[in-house]
N, C-alpha and C. Protein backbone atom coordinates (compact mmCIF):
# COMPACT_ATOMS: atom_id res chain seq x y z
N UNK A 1 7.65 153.75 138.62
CA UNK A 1 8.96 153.65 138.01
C UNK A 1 9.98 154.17 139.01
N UNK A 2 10.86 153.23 138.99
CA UNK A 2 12.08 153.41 140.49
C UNK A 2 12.55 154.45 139.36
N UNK A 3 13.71 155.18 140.39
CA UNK A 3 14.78 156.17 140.09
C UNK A 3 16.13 155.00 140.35
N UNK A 4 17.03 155.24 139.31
CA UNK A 4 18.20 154.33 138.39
C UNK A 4 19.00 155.57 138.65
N UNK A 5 20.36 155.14 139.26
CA UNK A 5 21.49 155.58 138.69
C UNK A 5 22.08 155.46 137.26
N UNK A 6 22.65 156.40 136.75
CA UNK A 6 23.02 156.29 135.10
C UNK A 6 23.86 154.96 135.95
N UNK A 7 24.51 154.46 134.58
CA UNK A 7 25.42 153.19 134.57
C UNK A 7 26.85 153.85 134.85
N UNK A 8 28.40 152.92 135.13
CA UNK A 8 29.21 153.42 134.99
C UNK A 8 30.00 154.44 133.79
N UNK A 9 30.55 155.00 133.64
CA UNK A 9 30.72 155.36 132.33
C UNK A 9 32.01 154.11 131.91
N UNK A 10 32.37 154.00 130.50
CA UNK A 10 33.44 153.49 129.87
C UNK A 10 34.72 154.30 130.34
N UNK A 11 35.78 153.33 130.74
CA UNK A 11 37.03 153.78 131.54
C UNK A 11 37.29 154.41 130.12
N UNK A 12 37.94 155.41 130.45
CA UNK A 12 38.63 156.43 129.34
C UNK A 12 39.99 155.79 128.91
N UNK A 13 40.36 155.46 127.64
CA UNK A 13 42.18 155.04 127.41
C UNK A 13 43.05 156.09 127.72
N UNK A 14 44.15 155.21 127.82
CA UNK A 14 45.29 156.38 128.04
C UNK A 14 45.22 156.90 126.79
N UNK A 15 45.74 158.09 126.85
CA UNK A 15 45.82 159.04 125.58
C UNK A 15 47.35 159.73 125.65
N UNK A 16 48.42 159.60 125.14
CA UNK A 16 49.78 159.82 125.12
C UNK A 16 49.79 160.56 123.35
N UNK A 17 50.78 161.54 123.86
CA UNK A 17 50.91 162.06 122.33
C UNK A 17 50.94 161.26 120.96
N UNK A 18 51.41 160.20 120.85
CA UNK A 18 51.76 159.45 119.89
C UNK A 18 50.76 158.07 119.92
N UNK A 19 49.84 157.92 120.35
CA UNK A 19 49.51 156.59 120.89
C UNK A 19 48.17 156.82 121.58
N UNK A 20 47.58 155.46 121.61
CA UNK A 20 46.04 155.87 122.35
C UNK A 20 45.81 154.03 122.59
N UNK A 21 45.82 153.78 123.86
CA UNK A 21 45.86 152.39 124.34
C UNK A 21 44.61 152.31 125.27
N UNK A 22 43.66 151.03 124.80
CA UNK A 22 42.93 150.62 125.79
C UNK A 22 42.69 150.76 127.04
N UNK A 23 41.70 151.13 127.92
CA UNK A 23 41.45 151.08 129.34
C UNK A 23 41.94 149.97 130.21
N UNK A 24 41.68 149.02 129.10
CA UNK A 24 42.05 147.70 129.76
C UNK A 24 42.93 147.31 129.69
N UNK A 25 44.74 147.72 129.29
CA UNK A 25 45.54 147.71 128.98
C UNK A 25 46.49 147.91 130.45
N UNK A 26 47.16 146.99 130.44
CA UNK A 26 48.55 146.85 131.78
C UNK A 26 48.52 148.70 131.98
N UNK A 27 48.24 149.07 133.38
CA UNK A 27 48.83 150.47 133.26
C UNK A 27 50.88 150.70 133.72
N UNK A 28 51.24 150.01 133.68
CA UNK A 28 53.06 150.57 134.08
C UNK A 28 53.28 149.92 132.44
N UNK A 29 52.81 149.17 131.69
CA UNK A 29 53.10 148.63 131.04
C UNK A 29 52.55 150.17 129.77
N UNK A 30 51.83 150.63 129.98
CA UNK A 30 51.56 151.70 129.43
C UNK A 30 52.44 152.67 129.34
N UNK A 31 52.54 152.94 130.48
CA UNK A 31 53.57 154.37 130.98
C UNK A 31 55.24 153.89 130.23
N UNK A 32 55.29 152.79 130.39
CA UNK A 32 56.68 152.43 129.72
C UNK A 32 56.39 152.34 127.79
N UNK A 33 55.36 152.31 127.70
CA UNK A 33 55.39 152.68 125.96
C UNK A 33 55.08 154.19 125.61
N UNK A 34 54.61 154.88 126.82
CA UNK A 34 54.82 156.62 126.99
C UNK A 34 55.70 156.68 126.90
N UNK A 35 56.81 156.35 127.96
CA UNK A 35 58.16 156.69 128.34
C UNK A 35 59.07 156.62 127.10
N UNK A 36 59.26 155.35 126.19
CA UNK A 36 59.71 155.01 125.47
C UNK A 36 59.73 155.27 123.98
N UNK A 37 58.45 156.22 123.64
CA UNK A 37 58.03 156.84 122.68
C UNK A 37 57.63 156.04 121.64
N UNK A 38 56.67 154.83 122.01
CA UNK A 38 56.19 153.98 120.82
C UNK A 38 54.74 154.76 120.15
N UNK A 39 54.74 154.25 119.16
CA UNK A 39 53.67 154.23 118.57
C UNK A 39 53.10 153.18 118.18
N UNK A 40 52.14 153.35 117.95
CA UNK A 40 50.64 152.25 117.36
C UNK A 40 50.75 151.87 116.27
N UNK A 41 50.96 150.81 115.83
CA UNK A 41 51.19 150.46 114.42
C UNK A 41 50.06 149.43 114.03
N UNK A 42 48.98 149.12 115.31
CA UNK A 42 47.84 148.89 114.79
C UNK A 42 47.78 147.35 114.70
N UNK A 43 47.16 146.62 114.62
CA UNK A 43 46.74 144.91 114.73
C UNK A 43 47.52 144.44 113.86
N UNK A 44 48.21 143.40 114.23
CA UNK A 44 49.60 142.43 113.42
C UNK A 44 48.66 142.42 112.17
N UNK A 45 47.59 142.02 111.51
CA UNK A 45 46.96 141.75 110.68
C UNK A 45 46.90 142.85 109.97
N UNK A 46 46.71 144.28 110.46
CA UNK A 46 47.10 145.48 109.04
C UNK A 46 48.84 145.65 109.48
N UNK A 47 49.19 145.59 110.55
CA UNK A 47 51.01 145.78 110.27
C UNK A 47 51.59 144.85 108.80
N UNK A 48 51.01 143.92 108.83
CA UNK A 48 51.28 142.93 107.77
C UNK A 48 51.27 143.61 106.39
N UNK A 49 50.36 144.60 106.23
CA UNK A 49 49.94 144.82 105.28
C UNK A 49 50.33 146.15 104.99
N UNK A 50 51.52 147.01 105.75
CA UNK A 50 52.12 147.93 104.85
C UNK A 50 53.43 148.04 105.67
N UNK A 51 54.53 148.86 104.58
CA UNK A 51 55.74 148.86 104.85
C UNK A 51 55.89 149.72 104.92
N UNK A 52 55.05 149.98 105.57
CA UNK A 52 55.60 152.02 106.65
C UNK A 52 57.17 152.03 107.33
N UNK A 53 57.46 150.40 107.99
CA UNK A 53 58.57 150.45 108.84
C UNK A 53 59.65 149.69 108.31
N UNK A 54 59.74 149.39 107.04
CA UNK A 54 60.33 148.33 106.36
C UNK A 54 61.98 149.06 106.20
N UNK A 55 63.18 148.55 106.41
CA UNK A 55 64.38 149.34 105.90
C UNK A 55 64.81 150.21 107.35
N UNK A 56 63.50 150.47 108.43
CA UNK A 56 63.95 150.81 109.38
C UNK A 56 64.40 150.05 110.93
N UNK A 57 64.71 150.63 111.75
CA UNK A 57 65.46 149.69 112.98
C UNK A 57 64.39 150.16 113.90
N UNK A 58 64.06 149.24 114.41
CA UNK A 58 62.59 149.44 114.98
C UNK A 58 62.95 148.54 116.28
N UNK A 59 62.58 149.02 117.54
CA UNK A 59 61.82 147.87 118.77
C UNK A 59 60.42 147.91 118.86
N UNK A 60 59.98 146.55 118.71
CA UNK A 60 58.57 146.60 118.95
C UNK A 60 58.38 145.69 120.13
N UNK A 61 56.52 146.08 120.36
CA UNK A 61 56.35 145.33 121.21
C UNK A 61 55.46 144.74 120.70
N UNK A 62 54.34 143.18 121.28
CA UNK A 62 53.29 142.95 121.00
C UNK A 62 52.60 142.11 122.14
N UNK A 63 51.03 142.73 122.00
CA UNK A 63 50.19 142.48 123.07
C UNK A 63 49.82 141.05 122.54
N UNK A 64 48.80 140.36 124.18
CA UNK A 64 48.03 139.30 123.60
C UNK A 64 46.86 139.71 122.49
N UNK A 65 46.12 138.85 122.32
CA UNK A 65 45.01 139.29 121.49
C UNK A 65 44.20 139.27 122.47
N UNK A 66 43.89 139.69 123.52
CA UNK A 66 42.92 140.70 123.85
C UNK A 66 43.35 141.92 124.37
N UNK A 67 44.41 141.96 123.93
CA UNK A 67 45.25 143.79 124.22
C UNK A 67 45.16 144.00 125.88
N UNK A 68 45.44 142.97 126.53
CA UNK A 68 45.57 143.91 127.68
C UNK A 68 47.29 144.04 128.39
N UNK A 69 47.88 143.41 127.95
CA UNK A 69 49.08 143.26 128.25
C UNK A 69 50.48 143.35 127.09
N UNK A 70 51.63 143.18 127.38
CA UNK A 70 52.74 143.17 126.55
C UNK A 70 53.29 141.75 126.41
N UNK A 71 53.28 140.96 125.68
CA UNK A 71 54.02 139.43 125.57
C UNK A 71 54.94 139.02 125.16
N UNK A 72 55.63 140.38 124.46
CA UNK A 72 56.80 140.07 123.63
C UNK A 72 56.94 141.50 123.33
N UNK A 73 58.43 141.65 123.34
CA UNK A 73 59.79 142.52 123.04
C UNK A 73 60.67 142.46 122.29
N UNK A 74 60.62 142.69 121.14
CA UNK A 74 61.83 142.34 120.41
C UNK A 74 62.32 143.29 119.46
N UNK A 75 63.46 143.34 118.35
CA UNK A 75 63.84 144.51 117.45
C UNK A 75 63.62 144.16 115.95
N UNK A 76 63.98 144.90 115.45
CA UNK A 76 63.72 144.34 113.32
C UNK A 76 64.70 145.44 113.11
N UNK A 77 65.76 145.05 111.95
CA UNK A 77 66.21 146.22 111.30
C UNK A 77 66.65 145.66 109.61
N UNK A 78 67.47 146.33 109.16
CA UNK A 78 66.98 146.01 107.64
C UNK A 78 68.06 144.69 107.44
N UNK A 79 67.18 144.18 106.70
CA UNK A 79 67.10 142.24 106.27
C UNK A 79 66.69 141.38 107.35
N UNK A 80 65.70 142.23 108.51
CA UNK A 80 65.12 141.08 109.11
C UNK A 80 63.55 142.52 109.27
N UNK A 81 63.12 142.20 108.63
CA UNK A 81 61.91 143.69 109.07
C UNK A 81 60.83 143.16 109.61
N UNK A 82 60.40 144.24 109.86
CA UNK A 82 58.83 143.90 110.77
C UNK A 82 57.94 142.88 110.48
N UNK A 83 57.84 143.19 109.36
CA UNK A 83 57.03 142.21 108.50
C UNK A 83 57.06 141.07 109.04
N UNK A 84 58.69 140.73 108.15
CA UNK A 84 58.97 139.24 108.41
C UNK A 84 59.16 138.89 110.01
N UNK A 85 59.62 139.67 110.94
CA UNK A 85 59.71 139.31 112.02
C UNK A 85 57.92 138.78 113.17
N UNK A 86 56.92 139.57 112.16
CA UNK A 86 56.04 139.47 112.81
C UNK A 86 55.44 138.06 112.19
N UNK A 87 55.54 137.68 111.10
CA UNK A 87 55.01 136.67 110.60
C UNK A 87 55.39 135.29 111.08
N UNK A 88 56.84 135.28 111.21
CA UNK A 88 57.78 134.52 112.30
C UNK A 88 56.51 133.97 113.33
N UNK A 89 56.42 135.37 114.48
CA UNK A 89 56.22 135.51 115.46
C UNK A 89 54.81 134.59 115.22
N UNK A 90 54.07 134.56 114.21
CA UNK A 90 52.78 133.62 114.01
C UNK A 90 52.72 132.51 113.74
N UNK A 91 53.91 131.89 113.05
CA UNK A 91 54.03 130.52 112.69
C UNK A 91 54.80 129.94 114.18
N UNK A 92 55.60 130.69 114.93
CA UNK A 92 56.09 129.73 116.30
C UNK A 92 55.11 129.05 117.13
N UNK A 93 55.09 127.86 116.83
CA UNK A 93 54.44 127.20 117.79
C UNK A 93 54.43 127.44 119.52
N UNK A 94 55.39 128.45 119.90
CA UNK A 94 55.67 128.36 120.96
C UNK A 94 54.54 129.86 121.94
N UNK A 95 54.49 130.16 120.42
CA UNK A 95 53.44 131.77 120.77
C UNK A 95 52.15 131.63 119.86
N UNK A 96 51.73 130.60 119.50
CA UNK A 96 50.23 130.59 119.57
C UNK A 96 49.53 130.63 120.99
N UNK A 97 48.64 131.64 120.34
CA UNK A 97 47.74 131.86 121.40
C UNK A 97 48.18 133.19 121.87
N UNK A 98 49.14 133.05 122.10
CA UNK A 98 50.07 134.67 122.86
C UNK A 98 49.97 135.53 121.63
N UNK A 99 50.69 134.92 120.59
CA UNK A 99 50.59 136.51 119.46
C UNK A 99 49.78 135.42 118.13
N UNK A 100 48.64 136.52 117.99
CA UNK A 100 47.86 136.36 116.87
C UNK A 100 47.38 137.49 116.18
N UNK A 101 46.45 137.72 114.96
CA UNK A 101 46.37 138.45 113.84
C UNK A 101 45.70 139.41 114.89
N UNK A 102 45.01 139.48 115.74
CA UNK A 102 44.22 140.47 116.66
C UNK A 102 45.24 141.40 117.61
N UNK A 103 46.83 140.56 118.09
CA UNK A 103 47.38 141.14 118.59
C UNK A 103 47.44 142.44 118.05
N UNK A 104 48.15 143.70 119.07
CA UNK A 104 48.46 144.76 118.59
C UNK A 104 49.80 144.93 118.96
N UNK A 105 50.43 145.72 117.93
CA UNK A 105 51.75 145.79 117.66
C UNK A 105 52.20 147.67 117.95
N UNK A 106 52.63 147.83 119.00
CA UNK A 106 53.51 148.97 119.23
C UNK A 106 54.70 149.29 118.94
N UNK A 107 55.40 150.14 118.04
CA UNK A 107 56.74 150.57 117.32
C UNK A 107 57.01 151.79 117.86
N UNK A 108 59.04 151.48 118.33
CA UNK A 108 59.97 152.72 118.55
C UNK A 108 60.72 152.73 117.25
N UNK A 109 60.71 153.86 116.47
CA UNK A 109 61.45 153.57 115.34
C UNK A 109 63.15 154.45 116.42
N UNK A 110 64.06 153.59 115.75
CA UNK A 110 65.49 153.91 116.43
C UNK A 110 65.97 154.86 115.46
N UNK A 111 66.41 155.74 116.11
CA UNK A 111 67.01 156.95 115.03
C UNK A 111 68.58 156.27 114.43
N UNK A 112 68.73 156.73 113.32
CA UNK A 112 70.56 156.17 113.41
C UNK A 112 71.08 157.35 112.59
N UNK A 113 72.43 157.32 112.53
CA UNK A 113 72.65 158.31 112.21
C UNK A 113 73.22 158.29 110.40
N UNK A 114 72.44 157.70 109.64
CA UNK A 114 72.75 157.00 108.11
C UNK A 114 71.22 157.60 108.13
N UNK A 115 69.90 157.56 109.25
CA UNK A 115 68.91 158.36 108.43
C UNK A 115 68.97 159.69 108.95
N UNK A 116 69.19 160.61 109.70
CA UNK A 116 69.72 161.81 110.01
C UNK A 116 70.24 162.33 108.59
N UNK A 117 71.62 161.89 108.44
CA UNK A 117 72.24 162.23 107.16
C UNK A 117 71.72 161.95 106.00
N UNK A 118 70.85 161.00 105.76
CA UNK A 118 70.18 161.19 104.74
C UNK A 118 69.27 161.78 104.52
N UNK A 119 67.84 162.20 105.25
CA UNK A 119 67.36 163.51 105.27
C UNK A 119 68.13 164.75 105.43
N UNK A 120 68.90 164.99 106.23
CA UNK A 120 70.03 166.18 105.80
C UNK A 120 70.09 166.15 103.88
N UNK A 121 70.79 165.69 103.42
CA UNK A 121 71.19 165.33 102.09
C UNK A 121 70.06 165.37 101.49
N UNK A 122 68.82 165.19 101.54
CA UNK A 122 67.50 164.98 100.88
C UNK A 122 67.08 167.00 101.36
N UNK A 123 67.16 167.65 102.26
CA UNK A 123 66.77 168.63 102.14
C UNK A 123 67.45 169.59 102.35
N UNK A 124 68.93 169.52 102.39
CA UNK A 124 69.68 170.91 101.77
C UNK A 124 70.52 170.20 100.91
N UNK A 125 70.54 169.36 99.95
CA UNK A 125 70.92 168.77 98.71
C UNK A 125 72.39 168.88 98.96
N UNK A 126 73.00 168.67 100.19
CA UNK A 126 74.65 168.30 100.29
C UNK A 126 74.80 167.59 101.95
N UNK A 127 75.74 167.12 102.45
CA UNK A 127 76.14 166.67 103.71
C UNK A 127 77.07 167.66 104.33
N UNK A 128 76.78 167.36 105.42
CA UNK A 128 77.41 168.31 106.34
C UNK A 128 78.99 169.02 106.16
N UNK A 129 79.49 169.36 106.45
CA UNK A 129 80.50 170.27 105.98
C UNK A 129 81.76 169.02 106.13
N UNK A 130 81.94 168.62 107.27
CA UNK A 130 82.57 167.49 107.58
C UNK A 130 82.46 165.64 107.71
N UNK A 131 80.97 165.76 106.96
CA UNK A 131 80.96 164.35 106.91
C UNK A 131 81.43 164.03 105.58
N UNK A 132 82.16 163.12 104.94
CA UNK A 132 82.61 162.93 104.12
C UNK A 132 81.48 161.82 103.05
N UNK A 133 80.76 161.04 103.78
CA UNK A 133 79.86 160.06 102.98
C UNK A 133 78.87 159.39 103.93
N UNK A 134 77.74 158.73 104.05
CA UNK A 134 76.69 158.62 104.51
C UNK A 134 76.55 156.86 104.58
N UNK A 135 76.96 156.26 105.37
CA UNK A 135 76.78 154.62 105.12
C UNK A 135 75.68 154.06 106.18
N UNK A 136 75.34 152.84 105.18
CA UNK A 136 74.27 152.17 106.28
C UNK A 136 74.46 151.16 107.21
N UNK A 137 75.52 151.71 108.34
CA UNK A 137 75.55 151.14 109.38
C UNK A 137 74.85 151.01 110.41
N UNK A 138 74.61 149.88 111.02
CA UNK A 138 73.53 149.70 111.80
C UNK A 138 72.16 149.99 111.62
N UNK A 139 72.10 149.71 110.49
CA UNK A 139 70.37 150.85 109.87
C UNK A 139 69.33 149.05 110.39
């Protein structure tokens, strides 16, 4: 019986505070969803299936379906949401193949300042001394 080197090991994923991306995944293309503070919102096929991000202003991104790259960039905010924007993104004939139910979908939720003030208002039960009222601009 010959003597065998063990095998390679499995490339380790990036691991970023918020996020945990494939080995096989674009690396600058990585570092820019570090940089940018996305998170994982997990295969278009469960994004579909909850409204974690619904009402919010979001940039997302989405990989091919074999996750190694980024194919698309785009935003959602409220009356065009993720959801619907991702479902879009499945019926275009122009991105079959590029984005499907396997793709994975990375989210920056955009801060604005209508949800600031409304958590303010939700946990010391008044608005700031000088804001007078709380509207949903740009939400």
């Amino acid at each position: 019986m010959e003597d065998r080197d063990p095998p390679d090991p499995a490339p380790e994923p990036y691991t970023f505070d918020l996020l945990t991306i494939a080995p096989t995944f674009n690396h600058a293309q990585a570092l820019l969803l570090e940089e940018y503070l996305f998170e994982d919102a997990g295969l278009i096929r469960d994004a579909l299936k909850t409204d974690a991000f619904d009402g919010l202003r979001v940039v997302y991104a989405l990989t091919n379906p074999a996750q190694t790259e980024i194919i698309y960039i785009g935003d959602a905010e409220q009356g065009r949401n993720l959801r619907s924007r991702l479902r879009a993104h499945l019926k275009d004939r122009d991105k079959i193949g590029h984005v499907e139910l396997d793709s994975r979908v990375y989210v920056h939720v955009m801060i604005t300042e209508f949800m600031v003030l409304n958590n303010f208002h939700a946990d010391t039960g008044r608005l700031p001394v000088c804001n007078k009222r709380k509207s949903q601009k740009h939400v």
